[in-house]
N, C-alpha and C. Protein backbone atom coordinates (compact mmCIF):
# COMPACT_ATOMS: atom_id res chain seq x y z
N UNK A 1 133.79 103.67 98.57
CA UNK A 1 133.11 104.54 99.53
C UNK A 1 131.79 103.92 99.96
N UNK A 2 131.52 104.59 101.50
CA UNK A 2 130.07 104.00 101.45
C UNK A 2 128.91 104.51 101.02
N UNK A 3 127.50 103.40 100.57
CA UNK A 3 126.80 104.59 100.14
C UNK A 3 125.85 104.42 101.32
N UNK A 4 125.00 105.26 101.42
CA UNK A 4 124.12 105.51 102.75
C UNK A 4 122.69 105.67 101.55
N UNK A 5 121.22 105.86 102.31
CA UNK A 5 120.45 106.26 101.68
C UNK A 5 119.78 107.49 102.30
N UNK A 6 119.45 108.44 101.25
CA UNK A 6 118.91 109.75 101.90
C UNK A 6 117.52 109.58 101.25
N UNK A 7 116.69 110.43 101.69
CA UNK A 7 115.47 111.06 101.33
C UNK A 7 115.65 112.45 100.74
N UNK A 8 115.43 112.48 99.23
CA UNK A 8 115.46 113.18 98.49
C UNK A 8 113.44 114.13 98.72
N UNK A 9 113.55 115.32 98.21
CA UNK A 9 112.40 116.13 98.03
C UNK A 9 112.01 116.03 96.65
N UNK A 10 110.81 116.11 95.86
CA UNK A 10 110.60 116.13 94.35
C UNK A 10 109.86 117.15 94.47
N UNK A 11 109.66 117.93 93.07
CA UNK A 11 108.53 118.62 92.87
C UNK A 11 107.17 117.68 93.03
N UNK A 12 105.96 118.42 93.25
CA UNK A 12 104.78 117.34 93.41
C UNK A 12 104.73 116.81 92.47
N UNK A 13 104.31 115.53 92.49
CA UNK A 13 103.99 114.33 91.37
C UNK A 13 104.80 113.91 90.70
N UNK A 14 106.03 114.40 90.92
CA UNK A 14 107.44 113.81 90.23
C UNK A 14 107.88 113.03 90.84
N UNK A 15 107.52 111.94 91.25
CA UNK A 15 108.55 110.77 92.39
C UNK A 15 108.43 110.01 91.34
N UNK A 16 107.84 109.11 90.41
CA UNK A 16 107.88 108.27 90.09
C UNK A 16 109.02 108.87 88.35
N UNK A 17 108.80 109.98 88.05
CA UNK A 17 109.61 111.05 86.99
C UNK A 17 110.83 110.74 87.45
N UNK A 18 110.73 110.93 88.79
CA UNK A 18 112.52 111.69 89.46
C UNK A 18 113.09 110.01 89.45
N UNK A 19 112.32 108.96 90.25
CA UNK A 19 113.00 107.56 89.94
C UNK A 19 113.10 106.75 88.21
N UNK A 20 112.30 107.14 87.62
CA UNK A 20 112.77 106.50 86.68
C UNK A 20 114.46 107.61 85.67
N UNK A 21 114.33 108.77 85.98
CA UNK A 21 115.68 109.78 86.15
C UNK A 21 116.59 108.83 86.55
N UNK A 22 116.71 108.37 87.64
CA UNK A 22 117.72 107.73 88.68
C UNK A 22 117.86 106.45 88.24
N UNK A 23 116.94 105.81 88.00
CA UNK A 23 117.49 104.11 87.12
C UNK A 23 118.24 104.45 85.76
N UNK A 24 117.89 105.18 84.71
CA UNK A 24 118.74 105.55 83.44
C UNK A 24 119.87 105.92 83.91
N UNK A 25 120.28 106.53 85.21
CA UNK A 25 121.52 106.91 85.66
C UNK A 25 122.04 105.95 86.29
N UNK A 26 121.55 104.87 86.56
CA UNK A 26 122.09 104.01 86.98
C UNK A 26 122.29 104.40 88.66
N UNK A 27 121.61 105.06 89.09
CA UNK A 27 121.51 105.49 90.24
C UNK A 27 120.63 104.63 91.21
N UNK A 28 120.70 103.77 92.34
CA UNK A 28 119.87 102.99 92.78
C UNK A 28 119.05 103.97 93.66
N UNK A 29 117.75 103.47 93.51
CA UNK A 29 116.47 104.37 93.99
C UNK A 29 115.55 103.85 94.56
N UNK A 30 114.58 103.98 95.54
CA UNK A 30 113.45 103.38 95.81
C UNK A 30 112.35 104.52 95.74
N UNK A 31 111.35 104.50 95.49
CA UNK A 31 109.99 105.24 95.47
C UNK A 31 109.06 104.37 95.69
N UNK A 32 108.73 104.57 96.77
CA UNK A 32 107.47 103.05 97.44
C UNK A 32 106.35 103.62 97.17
N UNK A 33 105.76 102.26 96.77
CA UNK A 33 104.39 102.69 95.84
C UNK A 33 103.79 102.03 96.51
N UNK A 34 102.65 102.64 96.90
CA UNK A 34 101.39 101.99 97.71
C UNK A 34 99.92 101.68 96.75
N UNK A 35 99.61 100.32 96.30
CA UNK A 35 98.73 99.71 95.75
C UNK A 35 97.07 100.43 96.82
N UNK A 36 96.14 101.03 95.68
CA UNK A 36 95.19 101.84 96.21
C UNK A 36 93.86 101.53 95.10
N UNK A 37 92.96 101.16 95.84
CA UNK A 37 91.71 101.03 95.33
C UNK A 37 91.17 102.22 94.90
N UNK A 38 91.05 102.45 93.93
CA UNK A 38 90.26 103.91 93.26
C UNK A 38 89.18 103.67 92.88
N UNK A 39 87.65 104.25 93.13
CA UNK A 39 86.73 103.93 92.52
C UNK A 39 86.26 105.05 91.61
N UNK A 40 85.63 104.92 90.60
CA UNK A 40 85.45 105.72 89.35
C UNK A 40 83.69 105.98 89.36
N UNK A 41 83.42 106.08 88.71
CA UNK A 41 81.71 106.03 88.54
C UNK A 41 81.37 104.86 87.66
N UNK A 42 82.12 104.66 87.07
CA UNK A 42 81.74 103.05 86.13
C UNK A 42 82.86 102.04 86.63
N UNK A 43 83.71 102.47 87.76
CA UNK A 43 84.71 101.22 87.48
C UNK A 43 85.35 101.20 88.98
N UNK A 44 86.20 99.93 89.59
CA UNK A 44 86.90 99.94 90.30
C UNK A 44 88.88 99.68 89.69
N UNK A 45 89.21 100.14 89.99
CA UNK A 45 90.54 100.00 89.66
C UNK A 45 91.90 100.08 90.58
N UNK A 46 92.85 99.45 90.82
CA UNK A 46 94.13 99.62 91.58
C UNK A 46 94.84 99.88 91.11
N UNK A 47 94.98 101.39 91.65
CA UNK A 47 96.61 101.86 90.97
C UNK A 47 97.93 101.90 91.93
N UNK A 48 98.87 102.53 91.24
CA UNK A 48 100.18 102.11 92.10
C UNK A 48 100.09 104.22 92.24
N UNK A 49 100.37 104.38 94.21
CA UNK A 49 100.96 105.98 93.78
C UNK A 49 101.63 105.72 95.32
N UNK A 50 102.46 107.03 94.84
CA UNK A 50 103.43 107.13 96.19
C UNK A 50 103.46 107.20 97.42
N UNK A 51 103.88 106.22 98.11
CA UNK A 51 103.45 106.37 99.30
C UNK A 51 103.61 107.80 100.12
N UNK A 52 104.72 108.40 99.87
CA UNK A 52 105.58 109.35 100.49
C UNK A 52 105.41 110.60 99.33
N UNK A 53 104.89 111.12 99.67
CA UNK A 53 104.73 112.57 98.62
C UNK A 53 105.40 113.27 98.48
N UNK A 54 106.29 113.62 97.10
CA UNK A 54 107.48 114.20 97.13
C UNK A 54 108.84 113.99 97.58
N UNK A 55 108.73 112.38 97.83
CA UNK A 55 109.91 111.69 98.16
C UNK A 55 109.88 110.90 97.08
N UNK A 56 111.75 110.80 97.15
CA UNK A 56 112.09 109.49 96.65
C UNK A 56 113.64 109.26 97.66
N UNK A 57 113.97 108.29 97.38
CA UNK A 57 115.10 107.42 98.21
C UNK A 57 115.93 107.34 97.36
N UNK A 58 117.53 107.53 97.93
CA UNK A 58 118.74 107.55 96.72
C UNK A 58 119.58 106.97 97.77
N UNK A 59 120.07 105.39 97.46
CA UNK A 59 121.31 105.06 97.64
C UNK A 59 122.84 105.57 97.44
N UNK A 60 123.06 106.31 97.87
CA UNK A 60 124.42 106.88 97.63
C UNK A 60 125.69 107.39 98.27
N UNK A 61 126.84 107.32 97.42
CA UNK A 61 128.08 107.63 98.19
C UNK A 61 127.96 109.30 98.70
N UNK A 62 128.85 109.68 99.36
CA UNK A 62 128.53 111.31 100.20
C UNK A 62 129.11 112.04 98.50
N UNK A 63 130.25 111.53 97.87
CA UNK A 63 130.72 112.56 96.54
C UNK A 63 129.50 112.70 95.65
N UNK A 64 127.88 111.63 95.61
CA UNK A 64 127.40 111.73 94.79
C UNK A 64 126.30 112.93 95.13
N UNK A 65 126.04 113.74 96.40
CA UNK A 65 125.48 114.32 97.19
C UNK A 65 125.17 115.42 96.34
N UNK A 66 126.12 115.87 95.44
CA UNK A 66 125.99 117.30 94.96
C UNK A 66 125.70 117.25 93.73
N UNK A 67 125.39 115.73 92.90
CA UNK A 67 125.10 115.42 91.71
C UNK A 67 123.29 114.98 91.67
N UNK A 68 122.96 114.69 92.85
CA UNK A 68 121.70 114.36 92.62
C UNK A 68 120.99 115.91 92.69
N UNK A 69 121.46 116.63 93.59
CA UNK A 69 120.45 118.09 93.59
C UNK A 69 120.38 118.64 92.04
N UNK A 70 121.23 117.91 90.86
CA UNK A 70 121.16 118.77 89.83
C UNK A 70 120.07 117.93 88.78
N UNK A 71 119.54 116.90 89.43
CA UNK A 71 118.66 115.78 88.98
C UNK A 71 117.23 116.61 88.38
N UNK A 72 116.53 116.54 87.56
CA UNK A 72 115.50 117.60 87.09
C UNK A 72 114.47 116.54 87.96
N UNK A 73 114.02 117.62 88.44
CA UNK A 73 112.76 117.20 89.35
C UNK A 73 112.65 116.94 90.86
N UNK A 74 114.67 116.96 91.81
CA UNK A 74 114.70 117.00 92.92
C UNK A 74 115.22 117.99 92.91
N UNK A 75 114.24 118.66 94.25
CA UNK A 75 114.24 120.09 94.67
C UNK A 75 115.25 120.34 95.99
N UNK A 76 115.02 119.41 96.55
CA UNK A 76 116.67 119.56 97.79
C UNK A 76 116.74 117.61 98.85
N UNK A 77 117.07 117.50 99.63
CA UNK A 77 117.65 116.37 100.57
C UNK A 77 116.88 117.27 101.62
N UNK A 78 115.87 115.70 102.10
CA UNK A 78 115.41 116.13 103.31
C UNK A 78 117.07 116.15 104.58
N UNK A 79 116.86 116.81 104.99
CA UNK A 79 117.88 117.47 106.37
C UNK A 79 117.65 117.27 107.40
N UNK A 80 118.68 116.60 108.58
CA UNK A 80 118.97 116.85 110.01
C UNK A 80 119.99 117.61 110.50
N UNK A 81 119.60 118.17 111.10
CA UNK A 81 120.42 119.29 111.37
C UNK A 81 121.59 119.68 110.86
N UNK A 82 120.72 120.45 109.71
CA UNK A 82 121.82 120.78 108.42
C UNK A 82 122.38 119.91 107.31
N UNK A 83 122.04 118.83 107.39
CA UNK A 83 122.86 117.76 106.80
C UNK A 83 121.92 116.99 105.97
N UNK A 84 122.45 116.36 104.81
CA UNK A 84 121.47 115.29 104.45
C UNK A 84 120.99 114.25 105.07
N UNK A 85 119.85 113.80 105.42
CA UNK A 85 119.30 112.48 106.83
C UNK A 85 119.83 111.67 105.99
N UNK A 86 120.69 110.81 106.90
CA UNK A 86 120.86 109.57 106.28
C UNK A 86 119.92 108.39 106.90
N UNK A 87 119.02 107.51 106.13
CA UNK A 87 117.90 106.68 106.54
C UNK A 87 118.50 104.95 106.50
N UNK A 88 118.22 104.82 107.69
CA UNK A 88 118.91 103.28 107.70
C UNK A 88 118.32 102.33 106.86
N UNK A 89 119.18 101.72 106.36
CA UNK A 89 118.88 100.22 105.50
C UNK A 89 117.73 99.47 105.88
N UNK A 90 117.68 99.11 107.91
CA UNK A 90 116.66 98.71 108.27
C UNK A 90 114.85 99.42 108.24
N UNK A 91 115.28 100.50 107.99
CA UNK A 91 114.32 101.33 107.35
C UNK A 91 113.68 101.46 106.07
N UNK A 92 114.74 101.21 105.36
CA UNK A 92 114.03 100.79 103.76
C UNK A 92 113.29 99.75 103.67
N UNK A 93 114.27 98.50 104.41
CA UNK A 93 113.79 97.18 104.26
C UNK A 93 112.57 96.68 104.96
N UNK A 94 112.36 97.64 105.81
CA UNK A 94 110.76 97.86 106.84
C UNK A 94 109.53 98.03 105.90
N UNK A 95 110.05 99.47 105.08
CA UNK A 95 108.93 100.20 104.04
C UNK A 95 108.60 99.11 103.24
N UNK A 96 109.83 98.27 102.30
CA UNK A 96 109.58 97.45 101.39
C UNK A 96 108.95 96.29 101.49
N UNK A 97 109.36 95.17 103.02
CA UNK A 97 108.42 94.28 103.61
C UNK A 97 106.71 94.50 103.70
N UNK A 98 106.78 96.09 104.60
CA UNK A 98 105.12 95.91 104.37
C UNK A 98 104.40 96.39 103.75
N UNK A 99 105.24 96.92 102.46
CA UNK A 99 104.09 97.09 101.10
C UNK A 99 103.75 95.96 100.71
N UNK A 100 105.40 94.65 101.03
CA UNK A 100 104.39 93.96 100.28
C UNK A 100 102.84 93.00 100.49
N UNK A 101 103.11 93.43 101.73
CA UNK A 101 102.30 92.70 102.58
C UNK A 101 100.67 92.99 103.03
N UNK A 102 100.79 94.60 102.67
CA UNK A 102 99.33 95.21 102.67
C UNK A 102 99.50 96.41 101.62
N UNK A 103 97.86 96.66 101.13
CA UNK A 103 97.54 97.55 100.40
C UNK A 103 96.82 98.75 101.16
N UNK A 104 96.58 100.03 100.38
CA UNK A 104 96.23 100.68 101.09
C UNK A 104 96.47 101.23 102.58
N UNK A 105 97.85 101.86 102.54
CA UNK A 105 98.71 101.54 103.82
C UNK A 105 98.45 103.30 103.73
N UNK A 106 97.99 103.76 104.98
CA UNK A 106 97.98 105.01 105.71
C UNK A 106 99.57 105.92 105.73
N UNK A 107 99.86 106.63 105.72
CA UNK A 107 100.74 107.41 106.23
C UNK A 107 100.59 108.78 106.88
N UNK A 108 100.89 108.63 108.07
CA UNK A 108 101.01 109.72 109.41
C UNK A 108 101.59 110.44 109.98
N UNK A 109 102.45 111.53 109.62
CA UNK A 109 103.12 112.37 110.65
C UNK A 109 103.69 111.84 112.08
N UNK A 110 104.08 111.22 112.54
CA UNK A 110 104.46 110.86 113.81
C UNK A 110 105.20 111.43 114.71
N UNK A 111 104.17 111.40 115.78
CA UNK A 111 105.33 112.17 117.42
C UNK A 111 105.41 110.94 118.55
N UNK A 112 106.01 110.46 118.99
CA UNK A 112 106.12 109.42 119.63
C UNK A 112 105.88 109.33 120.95
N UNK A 113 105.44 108.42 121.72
CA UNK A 113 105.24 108.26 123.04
C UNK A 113 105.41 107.04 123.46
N UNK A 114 105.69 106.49 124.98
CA UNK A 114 105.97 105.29 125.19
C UNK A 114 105.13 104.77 125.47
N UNK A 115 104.82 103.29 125.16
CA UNK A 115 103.84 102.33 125.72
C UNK A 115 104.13 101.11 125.90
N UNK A 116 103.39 100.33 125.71
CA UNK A 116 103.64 98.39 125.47
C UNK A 116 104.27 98.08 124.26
N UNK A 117 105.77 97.00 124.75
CA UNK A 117 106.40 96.67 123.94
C UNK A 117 105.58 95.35 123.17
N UNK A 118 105.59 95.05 122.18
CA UNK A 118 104.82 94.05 121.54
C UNK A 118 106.07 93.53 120.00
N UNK A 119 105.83 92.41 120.18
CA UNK A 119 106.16 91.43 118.94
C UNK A 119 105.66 91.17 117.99
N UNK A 120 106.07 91.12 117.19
CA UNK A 120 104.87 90.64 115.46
C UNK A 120 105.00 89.10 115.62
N UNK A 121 103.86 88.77 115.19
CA UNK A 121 103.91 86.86 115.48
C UNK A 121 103.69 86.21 114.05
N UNK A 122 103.03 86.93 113.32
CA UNK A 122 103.18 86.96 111.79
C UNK A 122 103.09 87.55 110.62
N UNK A 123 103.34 87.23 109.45
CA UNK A 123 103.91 88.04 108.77
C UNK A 123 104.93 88.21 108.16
N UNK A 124 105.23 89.15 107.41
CA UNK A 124 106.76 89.96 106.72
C UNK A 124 106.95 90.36 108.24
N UNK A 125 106.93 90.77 109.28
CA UNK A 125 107.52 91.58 110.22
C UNK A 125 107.77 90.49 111.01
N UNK A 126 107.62 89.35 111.11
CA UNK A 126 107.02 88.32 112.50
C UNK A 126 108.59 88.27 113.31
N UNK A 127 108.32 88.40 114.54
CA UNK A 127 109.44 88.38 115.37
C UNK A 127 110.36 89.71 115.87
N UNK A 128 109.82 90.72 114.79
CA UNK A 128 110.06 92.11 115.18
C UNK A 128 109.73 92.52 116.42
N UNK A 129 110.27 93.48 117.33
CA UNK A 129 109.67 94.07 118.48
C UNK A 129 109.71 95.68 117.73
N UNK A 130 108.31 96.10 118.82
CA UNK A 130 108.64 97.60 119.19
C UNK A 130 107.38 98.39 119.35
N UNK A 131 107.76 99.31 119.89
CA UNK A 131 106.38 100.14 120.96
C UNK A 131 105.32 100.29 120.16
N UNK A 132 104.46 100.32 121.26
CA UNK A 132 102.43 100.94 120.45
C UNK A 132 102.85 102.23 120.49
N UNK A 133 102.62 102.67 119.61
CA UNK A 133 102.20 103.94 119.74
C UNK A 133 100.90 104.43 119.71
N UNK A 134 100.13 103.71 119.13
CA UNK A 134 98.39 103.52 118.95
C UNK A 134 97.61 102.43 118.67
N UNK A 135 96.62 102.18 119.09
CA UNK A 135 95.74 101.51 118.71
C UNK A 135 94.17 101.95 118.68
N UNK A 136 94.00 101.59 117.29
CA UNK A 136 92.51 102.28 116.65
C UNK A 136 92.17 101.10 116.02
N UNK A 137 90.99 100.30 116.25
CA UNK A 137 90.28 99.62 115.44
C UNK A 137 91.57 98.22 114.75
N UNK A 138 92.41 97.95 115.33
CA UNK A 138 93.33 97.16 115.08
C UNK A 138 94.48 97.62 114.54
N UNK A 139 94.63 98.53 114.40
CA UNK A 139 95.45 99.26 113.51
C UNK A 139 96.66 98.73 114.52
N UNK A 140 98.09 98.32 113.30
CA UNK A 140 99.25 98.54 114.07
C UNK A 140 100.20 99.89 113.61
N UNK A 141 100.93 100.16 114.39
CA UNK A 141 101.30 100.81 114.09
C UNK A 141 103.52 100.98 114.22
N UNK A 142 104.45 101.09 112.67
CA UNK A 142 105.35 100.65 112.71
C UNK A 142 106.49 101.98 112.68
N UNK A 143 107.20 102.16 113.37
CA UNK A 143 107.92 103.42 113.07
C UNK A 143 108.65 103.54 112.76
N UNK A 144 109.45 104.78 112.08
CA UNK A 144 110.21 104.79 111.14
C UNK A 144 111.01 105.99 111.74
N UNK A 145 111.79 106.11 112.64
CA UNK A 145 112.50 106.80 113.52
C UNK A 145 113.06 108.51 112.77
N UNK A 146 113.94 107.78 111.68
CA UNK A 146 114.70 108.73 111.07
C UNK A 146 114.13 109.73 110.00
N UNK A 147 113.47 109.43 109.30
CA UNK A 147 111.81 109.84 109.05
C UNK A 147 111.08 110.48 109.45
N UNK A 148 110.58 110.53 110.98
CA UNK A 148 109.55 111.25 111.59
C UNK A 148 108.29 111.05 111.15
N UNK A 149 107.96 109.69 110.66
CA UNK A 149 106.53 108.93 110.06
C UNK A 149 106.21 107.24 110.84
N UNK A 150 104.90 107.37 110.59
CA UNK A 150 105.04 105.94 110.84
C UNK A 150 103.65 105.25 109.36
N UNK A 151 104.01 103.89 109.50
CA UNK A 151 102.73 103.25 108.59
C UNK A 151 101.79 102.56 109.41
N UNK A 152 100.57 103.08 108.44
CA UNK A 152 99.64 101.83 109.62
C UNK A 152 98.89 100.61 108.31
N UNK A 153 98.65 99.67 109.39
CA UNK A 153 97.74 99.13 108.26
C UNK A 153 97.01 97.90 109.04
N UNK A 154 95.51 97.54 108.57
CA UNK A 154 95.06 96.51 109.75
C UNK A 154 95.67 95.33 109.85
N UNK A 155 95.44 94.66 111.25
CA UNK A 155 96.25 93.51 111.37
C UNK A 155 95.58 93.34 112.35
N UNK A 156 95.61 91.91 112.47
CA UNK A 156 94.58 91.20 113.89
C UNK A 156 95.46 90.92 114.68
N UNK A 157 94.51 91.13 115.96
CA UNK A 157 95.53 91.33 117.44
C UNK A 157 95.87 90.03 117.78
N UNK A 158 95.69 88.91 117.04
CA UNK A 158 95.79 87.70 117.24
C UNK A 158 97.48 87.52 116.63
N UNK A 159 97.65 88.63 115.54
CA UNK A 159 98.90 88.44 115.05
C UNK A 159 100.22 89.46 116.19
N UNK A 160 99.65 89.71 117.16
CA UNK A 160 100.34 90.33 118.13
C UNK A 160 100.65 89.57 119.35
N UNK A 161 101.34 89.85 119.84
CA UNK A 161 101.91 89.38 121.53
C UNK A 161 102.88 90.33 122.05
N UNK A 162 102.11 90.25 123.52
CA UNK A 162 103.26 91.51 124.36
C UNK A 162 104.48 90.93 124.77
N UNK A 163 105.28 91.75 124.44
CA UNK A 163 106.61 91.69 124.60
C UNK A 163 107.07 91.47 125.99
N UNK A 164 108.07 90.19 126.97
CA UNK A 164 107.96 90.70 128.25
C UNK A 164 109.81 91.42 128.14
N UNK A 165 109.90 92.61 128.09
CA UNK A 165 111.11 93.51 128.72
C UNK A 165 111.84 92.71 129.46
N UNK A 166 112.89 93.24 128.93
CA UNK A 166 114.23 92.99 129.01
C UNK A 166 114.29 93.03 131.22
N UNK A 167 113.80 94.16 131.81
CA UNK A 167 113.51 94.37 133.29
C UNK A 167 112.37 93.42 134.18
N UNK A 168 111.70 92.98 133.06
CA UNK A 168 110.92 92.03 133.76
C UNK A 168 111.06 90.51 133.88
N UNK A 169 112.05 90.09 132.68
CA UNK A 169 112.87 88.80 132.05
C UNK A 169 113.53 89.17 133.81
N UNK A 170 114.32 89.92 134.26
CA UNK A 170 115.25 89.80 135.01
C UNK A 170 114.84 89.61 136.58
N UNK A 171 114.14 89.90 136.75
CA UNK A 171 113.20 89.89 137.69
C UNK A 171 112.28 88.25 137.76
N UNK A 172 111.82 87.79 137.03
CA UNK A 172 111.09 86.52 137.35
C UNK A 172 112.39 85.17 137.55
């Protein structure tokens, strides 16, 4: 069978509980951890915490669908219309590229709008296309369609170039 990956819900602060649940089960999982500068009153320190609050990610076949809700600590499957979202592969492999690539990575609610198509020129992403949705202080910004999020994180505009469309290729 195939397996697809969904976005599971946790109780708060259980993502990293609910994935290590899912590796003893032999269940393949992701819980992306975003590396974060904490400062203390005597100390600086980097810890690892979730990027996605109350998420975790479950690789799985559709029969295993009704075995993970009984998982202690996931509370339901995020849903599209009615259904468990299934989140594309190219989507995982997006999240996982640019953790590794930056720390302290933002996460945003996202509503989308169209703008300038642009290319990554380097990087984990380099050669990627796809729309601005913003720009603040360099910030890029990468979306994550199925999700309804995007990540940001700085990057110099030097590591950017505009994309020329597919309508304008045809035209010159």
């Amino acid at each position: 069978m195939t397996q697809n990956w969904y976005a599971v819900y946790t109780k708060p602060r259980w993502e990293k509980k609910v994935a290590e649940t899912l590796q003893r089960m032999h269940i393949e999982n992701y819980c992306p951890l975003n590396k974060v500068l904490r400062q203390w009153s005597d100390r600086k320190k980097t810890v690892h915490e979730p990027l996605f609050k109350s998420y975790v990610f479950v690789h799985i076949t559709d029969r295993q669908l009704s075995d993970i809700r009984k998982v202690d600590g996931i509370l339901n499957f995020v849903n599209w219309l009615g259904r468990p979202a299934v989140i594309k592969d190219q989507e995982i492999e997006t999240i996982k590229h640019f953790l590794r690539d930056h720390q302290n990575v933002r996460l945003e609610k996202g509503h989308f709008s169209k703008h300038d198509e642009v290319r990554i020129i380097s990087g984990s992403l380099t050669d990627k296309t796809g729309t601005v949705i913003e720009i603040k202080n360099h910030s890029v910004v990468v979306a994550l369609p199925s999700l309804g999020y995007i990540l940001l994180a700085e990057i110099e505009e030097s590591d950017l170039e505009k994309a020329i469309s597919p309508a304008v290729k045809s035209h010159s």
